[in-house]
PDB file of N, CA and C in Angstrom:
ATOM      1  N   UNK A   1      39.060 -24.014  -3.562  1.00  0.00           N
ATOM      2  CA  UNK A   1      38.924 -25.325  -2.960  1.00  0.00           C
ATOM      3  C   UNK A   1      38.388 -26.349  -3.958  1.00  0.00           C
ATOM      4  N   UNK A   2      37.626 -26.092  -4.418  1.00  0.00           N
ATOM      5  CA  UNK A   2      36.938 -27.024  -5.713  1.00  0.00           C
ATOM      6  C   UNK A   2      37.713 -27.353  -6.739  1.00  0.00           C
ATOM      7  N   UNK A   3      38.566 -26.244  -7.164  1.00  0.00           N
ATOM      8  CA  UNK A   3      39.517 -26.662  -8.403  1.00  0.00           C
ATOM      9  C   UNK A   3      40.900 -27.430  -7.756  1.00  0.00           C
ATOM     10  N   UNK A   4      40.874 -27.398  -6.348  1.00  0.00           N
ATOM     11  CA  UNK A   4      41.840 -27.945  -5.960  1.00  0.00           C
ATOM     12  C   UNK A   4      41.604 -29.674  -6.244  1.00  0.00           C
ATOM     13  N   UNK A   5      40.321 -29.355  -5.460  1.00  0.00           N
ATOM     14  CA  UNK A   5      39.499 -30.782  -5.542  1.00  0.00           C
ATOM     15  C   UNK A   5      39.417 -32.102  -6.506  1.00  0.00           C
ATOM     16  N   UNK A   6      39.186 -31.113  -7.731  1.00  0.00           N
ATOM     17  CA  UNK A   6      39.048 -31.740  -9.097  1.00  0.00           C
ATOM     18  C   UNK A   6      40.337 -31.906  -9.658  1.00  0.00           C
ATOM     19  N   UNK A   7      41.456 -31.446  -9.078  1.00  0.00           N
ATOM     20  CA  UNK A   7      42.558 -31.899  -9.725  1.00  0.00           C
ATOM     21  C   UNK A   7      43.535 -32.874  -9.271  1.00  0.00           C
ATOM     22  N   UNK A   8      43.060 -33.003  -7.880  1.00  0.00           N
ATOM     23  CA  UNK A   8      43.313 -33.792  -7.269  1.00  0.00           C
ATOM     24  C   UNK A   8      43.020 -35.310  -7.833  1.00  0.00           C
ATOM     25  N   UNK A   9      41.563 -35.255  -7.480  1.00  0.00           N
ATOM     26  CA  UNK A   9      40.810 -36.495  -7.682  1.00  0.00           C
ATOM     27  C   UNK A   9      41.418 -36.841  -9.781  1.00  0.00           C
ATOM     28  N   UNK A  10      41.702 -35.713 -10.183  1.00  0.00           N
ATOM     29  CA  UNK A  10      41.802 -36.684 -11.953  1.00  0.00           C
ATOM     30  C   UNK A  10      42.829 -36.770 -11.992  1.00  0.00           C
ATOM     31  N   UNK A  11      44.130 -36.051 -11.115  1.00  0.00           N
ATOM     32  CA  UNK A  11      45.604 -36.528 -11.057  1.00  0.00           C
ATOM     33  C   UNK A  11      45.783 -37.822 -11.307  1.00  0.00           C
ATOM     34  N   UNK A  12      45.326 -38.634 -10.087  1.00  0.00           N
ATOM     35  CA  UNK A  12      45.099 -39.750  -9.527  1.00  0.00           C
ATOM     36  C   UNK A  12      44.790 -40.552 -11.026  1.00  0.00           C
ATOM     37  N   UNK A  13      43.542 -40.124 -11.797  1.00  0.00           N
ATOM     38  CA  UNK A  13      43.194 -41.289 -12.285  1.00  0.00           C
ATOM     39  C   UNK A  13      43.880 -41.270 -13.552  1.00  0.00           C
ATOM     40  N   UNK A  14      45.118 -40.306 -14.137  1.00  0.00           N
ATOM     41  CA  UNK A  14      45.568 -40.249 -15.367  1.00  0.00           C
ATOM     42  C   UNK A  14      46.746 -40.365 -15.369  1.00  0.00           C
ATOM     43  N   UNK A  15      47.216 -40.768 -16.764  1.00  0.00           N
ATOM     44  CA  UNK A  15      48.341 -41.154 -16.923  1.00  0.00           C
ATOM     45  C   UNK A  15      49.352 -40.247 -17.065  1.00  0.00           C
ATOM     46  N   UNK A  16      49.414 -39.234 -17.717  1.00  0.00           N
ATOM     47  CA  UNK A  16      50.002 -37.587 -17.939  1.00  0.00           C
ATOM     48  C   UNK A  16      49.131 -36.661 -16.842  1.00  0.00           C
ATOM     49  N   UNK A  17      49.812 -36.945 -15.709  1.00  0.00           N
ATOM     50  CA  UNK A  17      48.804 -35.585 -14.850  1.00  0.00           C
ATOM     51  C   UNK A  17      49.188 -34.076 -14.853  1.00  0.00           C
ATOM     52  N   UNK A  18      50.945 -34.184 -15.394  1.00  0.00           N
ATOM     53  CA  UNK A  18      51.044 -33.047 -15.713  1.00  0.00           C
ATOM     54  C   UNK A  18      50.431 -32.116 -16.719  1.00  0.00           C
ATOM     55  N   UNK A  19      49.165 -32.813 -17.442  1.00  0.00           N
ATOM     56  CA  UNK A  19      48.726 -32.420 -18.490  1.00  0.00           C
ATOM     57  C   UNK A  19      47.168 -31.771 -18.180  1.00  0.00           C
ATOM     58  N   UNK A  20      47.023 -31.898 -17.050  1.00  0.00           N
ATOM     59  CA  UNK A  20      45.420 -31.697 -16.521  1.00  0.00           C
ATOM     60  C   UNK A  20      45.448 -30.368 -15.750  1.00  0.00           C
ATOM     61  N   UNK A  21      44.837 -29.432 -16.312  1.00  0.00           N
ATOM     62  CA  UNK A  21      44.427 -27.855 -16.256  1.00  0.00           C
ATOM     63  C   UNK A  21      42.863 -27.599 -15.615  1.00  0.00           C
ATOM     64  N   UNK A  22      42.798 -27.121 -15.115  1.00  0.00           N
ATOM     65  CA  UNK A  22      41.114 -26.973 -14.301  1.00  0.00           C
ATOM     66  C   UNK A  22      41.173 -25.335 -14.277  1.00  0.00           C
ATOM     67  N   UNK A  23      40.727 -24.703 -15.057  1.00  0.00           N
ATOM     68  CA  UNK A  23      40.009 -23.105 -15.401  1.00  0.00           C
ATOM     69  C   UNK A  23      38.935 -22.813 -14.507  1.00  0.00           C
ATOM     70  N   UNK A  24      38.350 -21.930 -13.916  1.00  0.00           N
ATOM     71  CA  UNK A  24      37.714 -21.556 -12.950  1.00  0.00           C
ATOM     72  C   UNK A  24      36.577 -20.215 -13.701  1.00  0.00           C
ATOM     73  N   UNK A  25      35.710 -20.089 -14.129  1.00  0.00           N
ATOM     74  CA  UNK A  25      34.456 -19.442 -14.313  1.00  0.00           C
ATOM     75  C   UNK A  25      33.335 -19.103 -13.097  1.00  0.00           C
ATOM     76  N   UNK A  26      33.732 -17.990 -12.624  1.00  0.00           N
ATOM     77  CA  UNK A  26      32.599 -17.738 -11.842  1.00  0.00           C
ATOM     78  C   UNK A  26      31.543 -16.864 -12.338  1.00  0.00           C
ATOM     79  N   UNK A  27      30.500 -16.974 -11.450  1.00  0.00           N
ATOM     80  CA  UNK A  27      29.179 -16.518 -12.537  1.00  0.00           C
ATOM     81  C   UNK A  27      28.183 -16.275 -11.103  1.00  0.00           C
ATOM     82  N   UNK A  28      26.892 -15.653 -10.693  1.00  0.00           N
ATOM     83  CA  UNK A  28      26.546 -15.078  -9.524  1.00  0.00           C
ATOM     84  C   UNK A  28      26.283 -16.185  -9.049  1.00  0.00           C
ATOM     85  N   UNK A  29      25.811 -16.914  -9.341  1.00  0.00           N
ATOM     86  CA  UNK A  29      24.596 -18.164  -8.689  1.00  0.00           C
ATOM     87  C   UNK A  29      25.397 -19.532  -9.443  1.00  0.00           C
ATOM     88  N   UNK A  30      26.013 -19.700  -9.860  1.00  0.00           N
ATOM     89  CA  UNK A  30      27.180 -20.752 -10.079  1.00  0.00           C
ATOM     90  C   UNK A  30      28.748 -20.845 -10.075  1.00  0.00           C
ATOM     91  N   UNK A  31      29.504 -21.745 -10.216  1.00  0.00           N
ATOM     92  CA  UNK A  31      30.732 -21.768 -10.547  1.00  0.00           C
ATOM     93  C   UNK A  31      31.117 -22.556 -11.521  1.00  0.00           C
ATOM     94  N   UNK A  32      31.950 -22.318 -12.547  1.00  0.00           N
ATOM     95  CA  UNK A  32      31.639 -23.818 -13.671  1.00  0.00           C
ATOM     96  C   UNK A  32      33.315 -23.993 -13.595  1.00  0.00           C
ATOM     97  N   UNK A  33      33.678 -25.021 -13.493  1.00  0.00           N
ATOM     98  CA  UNK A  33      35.039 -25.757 -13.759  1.00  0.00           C
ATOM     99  C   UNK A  33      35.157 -26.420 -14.647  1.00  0.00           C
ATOM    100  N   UNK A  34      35.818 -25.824 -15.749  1.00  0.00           N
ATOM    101  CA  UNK A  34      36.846 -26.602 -17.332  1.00  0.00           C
ATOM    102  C   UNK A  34      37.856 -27.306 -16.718  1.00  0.00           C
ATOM    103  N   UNK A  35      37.604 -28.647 -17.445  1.00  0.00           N
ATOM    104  CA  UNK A  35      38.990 -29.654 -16.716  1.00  0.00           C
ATOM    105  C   UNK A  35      39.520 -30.062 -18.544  1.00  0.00           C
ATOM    106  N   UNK A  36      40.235 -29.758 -18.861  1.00  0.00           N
ATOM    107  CA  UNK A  36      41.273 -30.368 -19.646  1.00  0.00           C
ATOM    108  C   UNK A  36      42.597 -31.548 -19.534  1.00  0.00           C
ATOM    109  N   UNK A  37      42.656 -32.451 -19.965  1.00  0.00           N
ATOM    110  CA  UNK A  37      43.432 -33.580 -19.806  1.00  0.00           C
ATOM    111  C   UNK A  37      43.822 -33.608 -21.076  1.00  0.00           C
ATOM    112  N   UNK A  38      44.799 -34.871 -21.587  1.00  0.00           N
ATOM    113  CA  UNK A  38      45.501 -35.090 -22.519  1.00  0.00           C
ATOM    114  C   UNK A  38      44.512 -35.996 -23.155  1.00  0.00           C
ATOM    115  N   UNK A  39      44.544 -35.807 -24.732  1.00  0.00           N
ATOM    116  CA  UNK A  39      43.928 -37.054 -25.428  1.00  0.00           C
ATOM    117  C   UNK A  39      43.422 -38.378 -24.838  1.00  0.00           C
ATOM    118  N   UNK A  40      44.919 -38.816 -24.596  1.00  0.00           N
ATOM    119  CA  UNK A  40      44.785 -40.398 -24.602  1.00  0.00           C
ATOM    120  C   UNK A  40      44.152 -40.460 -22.795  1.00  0.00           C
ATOM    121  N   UNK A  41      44.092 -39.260 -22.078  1.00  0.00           N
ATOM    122  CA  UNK A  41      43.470 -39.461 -21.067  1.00  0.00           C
ATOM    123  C   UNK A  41      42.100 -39.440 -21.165  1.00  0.00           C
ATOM    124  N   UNK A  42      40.923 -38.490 -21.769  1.00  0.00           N
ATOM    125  CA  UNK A  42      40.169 -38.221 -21.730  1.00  0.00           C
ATOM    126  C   UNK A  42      39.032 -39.530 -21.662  1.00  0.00           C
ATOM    127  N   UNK A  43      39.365 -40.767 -22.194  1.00  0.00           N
ATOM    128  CA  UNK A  43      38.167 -41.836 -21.868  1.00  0.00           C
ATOM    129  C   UNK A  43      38.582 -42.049 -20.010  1.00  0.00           C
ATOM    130  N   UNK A  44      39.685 -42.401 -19.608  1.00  0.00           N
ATOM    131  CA  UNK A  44      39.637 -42.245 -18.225  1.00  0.00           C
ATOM    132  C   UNK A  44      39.103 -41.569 -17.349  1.00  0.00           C
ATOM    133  N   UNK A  45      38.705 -40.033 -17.707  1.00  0.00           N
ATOM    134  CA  UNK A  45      38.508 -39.323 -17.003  1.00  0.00           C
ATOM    135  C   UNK A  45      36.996 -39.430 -16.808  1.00  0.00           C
ATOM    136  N   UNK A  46      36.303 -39.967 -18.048  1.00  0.00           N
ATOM    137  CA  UNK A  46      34.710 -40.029 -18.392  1.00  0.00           C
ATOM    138  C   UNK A  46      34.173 -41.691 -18.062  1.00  0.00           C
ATOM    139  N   UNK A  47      35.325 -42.366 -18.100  1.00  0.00           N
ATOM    140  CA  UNK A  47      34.899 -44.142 -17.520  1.00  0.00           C
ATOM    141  C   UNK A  47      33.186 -44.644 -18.255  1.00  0.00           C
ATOM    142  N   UNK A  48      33.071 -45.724 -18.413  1.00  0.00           N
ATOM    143  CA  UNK A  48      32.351 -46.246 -19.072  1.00  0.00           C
ATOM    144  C   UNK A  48      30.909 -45.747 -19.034  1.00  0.00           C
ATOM    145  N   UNK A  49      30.221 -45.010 -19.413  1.00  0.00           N
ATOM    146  CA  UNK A  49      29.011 -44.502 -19.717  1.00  0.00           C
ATOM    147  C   UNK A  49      29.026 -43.826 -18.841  1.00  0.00           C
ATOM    148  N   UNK A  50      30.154 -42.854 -18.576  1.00  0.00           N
ATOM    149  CA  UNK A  50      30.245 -41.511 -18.211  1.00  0.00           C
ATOM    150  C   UNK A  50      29.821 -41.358 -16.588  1.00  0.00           C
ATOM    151  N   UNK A  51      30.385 -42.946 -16.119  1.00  0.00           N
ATOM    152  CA  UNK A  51      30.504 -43.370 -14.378  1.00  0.00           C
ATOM    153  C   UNK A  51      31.694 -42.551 -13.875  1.00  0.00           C
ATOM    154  N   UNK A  52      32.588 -42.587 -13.938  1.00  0.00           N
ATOM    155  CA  UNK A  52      33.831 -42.105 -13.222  1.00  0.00           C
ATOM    156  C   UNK A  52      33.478 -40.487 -13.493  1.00  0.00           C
ATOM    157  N   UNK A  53      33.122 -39.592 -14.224  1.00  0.00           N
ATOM    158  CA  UNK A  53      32.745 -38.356 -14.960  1.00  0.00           C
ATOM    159  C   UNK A  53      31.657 -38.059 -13.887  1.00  0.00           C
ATOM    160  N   UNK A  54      30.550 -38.823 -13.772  1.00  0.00           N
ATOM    161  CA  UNK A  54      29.249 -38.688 -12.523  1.00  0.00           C
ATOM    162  C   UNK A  54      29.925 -38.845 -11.550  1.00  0.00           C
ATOM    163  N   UNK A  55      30.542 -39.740 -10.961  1.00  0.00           N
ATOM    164  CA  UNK A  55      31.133 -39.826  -9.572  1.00  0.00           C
ATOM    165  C   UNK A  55      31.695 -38.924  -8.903  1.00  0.00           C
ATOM    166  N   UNK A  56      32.334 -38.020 -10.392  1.00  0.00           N
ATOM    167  CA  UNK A  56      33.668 -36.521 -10.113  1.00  0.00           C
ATOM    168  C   UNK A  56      32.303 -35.314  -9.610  1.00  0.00           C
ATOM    169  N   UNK A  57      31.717 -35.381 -10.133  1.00  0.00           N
ATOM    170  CA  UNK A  57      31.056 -34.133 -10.397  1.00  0.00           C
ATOM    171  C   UNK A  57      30.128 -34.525  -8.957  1.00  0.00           C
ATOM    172  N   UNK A  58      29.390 -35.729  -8.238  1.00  0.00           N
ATOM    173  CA  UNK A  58      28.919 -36.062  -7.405  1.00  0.00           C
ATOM    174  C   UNK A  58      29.572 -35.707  -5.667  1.00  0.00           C
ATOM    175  N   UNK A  59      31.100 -35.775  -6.039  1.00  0.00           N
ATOM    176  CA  UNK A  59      31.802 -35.090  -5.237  1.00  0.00           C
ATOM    177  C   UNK A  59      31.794 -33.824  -4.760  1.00  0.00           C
ATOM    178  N   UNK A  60      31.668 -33.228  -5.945  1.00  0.00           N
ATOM    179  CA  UNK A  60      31.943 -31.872  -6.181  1.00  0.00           C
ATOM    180  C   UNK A  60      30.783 -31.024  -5.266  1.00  0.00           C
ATOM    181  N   UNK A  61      29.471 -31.679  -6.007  1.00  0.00           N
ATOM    182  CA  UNK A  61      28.379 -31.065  -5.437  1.00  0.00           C
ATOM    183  C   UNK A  61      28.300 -31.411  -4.025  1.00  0.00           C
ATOM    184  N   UNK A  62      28.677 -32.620  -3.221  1.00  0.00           N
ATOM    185  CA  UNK A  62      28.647 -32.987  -1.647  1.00  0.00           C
ATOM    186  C   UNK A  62      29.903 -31.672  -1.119  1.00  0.00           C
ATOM    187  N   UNK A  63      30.967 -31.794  -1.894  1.00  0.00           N
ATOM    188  CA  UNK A  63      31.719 -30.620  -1.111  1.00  0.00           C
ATOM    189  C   UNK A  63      31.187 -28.801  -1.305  1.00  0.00           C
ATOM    190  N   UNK A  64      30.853 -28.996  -2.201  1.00  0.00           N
ATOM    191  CA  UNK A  64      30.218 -27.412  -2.491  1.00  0.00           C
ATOM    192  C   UNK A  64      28.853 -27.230  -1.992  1.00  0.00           C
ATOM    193  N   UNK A  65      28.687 -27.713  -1.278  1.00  0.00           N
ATOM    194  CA  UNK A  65      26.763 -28.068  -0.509  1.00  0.00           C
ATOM    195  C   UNK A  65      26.443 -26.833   0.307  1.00  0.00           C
ATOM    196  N   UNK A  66      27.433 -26.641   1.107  1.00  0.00           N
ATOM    197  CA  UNK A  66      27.648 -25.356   2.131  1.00  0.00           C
ATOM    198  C   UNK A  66      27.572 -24.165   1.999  1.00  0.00           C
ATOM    199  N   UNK A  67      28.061 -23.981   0.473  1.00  0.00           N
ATOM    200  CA  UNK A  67      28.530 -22.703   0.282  1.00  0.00           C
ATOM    201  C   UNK A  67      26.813 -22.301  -0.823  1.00  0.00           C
ATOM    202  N   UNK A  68      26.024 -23.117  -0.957  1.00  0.00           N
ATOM    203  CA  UNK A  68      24.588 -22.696  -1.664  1.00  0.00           C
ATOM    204  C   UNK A  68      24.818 -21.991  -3.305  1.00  0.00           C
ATOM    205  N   UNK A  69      26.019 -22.016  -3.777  1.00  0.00           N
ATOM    206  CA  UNK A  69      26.191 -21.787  -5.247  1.00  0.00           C
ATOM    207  C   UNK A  69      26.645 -23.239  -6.078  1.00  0.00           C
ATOM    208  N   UNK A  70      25.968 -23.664  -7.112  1.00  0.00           N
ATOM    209  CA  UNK A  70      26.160 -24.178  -8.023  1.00  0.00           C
ATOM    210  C   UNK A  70      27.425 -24.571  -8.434  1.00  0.00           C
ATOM    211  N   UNK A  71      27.786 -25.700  -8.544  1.00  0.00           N
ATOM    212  CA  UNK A  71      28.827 -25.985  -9.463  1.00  0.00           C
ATOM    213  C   UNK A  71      28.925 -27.149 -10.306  1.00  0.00           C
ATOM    214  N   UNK A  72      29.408 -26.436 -11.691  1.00  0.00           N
ATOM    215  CA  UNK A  72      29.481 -27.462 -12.424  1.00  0.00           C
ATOM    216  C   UNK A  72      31.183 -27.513 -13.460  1.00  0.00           C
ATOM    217  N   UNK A  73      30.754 -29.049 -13.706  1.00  0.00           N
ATOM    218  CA  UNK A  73      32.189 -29.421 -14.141  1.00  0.00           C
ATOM    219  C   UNK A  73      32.144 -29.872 -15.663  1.00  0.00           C
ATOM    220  N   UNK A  74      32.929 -29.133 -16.194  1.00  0.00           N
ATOM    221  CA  UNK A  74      32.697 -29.445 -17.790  1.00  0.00           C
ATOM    222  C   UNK A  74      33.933 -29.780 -18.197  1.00  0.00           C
ATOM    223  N   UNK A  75      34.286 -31.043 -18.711  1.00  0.00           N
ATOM    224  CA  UNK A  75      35.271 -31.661 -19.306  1.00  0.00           C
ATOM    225  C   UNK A  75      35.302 -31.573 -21.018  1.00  0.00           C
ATOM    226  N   UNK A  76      36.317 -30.668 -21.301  1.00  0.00           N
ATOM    227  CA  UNK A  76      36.536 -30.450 -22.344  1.00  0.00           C
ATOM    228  C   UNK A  76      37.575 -31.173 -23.083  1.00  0.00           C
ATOM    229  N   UNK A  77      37.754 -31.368 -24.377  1.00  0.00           N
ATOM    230  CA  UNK A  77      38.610 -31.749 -25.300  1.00  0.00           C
ATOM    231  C   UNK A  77      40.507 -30.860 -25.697  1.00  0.00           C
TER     232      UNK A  77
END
């Protein structure tokens, strides 16, 4: 549900969405999500002092609230 989530929401905000991959790491007491995008996407995805990047991940944690494990979102290069 979460990686659905996150790919959803950065589809939307990029220009090559066919290019955006979300990897899934589970771990006991967290979940960590790798989001990969294309180059020329990657300032979009992070928005000006890393607002649009907080907003994603702010989501994340309101939808994953229920389930009492951790998640985090790491946007890689």
């Amino acid at each position: 549900m979460e990686k659905d989530l996150v790919e959803y929401i950065v589809k939307i905000l990029v220009d090559d969405p066919g290019a955006v991959t979300v990897s899934v790491v589970e771990g006991e007491k967290s979940t960590i999500l790798e989001l990969r995008v294309s180059p020329e996407d990657i300032g979009k995805v992070i928005g000006k002092h890393g607002r649009i990047a907080k907003a994603i991940r702010t989501v994340l944690q309101a939808a994953t609230a229920k389930t009492g494990k951790h998640t985090v979102l790491e946007i890689l290069d």
